[in-house]
C-alpha atoms as a PDB file:
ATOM      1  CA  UNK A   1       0.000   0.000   0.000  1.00  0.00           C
ATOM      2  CA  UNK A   2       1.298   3.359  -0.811  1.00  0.00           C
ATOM      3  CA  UNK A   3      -1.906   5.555   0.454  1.00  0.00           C
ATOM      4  CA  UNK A   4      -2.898   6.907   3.146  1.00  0.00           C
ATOM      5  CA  UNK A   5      -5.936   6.739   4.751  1.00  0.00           C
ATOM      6  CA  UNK A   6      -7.075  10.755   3.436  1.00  0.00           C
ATOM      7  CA  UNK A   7      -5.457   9.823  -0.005  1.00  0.00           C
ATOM      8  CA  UNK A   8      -7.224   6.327  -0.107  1.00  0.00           C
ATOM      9  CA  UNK A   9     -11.065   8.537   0.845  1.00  0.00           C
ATOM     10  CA  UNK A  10     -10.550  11.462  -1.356  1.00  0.00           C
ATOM     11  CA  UNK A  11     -10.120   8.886  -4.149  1.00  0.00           C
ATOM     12  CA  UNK A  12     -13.308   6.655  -3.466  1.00  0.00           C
ATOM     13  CA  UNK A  13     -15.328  10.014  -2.729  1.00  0.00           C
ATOM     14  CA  UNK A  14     -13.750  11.216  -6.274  1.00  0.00           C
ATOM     15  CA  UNK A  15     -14.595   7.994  -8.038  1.00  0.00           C
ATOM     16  CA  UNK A  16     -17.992   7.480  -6.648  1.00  0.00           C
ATOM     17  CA  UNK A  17     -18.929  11.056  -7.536  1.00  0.00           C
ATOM     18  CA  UNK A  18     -17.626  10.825 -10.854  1.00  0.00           C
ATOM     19  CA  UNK A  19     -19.379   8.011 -11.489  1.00  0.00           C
ATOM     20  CA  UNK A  20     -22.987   9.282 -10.184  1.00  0.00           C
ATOM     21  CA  UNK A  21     -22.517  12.500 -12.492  1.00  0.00           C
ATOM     22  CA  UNK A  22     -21.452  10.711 -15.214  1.00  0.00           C
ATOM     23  CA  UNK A  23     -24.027   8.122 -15.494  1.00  0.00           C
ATOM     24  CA  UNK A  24     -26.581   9.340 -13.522  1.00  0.00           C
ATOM     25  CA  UNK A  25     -26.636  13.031 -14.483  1.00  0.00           C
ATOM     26  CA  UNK A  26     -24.823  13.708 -17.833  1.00  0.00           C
ATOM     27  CA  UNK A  27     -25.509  10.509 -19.503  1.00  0.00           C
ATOM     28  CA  UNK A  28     -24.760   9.540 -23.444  1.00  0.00           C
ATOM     29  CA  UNK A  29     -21.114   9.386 -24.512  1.00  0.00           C
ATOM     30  CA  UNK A  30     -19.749  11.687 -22.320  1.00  0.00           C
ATOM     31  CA  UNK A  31     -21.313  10.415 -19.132  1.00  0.00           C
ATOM     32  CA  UNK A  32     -19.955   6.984 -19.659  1.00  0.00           C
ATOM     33  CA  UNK A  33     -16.218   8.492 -20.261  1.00  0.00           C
ATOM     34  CA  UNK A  34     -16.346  10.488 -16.726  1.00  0.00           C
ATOM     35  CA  UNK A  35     -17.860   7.630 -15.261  1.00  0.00           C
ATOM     36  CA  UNK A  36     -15.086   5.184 -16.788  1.00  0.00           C
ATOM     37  CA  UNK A  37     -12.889   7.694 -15.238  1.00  0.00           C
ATOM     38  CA  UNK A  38     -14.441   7.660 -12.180  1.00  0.00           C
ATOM     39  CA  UNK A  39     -13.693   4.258 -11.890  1.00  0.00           C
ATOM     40  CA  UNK A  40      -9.767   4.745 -11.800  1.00  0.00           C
ATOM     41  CA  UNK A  41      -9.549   6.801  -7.846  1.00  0.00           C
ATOM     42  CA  UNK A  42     -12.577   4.586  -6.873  1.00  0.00           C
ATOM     43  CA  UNK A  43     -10.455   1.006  -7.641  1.00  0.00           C
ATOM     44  CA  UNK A  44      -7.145   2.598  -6.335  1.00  0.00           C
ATOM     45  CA  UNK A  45      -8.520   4.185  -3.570  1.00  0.00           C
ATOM     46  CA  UNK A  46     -10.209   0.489  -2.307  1.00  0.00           C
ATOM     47  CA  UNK A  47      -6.823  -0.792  -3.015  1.00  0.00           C
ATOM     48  CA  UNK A  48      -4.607   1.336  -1.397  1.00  0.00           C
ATOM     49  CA  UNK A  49      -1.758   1.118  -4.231  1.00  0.00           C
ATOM     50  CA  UNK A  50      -1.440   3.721  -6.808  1.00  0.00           C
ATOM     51  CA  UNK A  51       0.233   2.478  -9.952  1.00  0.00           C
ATOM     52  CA  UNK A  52       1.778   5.725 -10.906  1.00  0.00           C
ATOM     53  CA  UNK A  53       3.158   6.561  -7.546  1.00  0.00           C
ATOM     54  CA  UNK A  54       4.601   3.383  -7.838  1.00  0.00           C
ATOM     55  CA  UNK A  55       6.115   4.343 -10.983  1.00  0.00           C
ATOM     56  CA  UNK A  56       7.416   7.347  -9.425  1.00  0.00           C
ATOM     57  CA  UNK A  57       8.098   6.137  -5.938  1.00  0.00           C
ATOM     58  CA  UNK A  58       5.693   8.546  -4.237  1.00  0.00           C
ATOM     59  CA  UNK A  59       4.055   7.785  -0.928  1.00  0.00           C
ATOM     60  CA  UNK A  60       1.407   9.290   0.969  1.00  0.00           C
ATOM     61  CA  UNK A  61       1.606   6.851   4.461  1.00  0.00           C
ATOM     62  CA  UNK A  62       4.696   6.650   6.734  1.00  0.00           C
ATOM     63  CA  UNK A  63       4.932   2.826   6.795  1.00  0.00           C
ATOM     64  CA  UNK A  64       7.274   1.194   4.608  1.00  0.00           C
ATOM     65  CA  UNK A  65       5.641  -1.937   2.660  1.00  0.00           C
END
């Protein structure tokens, strides 16, 4: 894991919202883009491991994995 816990909400907040606008507000094409976006924060949020930060050894928790 490489997020904290205020990293790991702020992305499942982000996702879930992004996901409620885009399919249950904007709808057609460009609703289900933002809300395949939306899906990104909300999976690595659950997770707790960003793939980019990862890729470009960024952490937002103190413990060492």
């Amino acid at each position: 894991m490489n997020e904290a816990s205020w990293d790991r909400i702020g992305r499942v907040v982000l996702g879930v919202v992004l996901l409620i606008v885009g399919f249950g507000v904007m709808g057609d094409t460009g609703g289900v883009i933002v809300g395949l976006i939306g899906l990104v924060p909300l999976l690595t949020g659950l997770a707790g491991r960003c793939p980019v930060y990862s890729l470009l050894g960024i952490r937002t928790n103190n413990t060492e994995a």
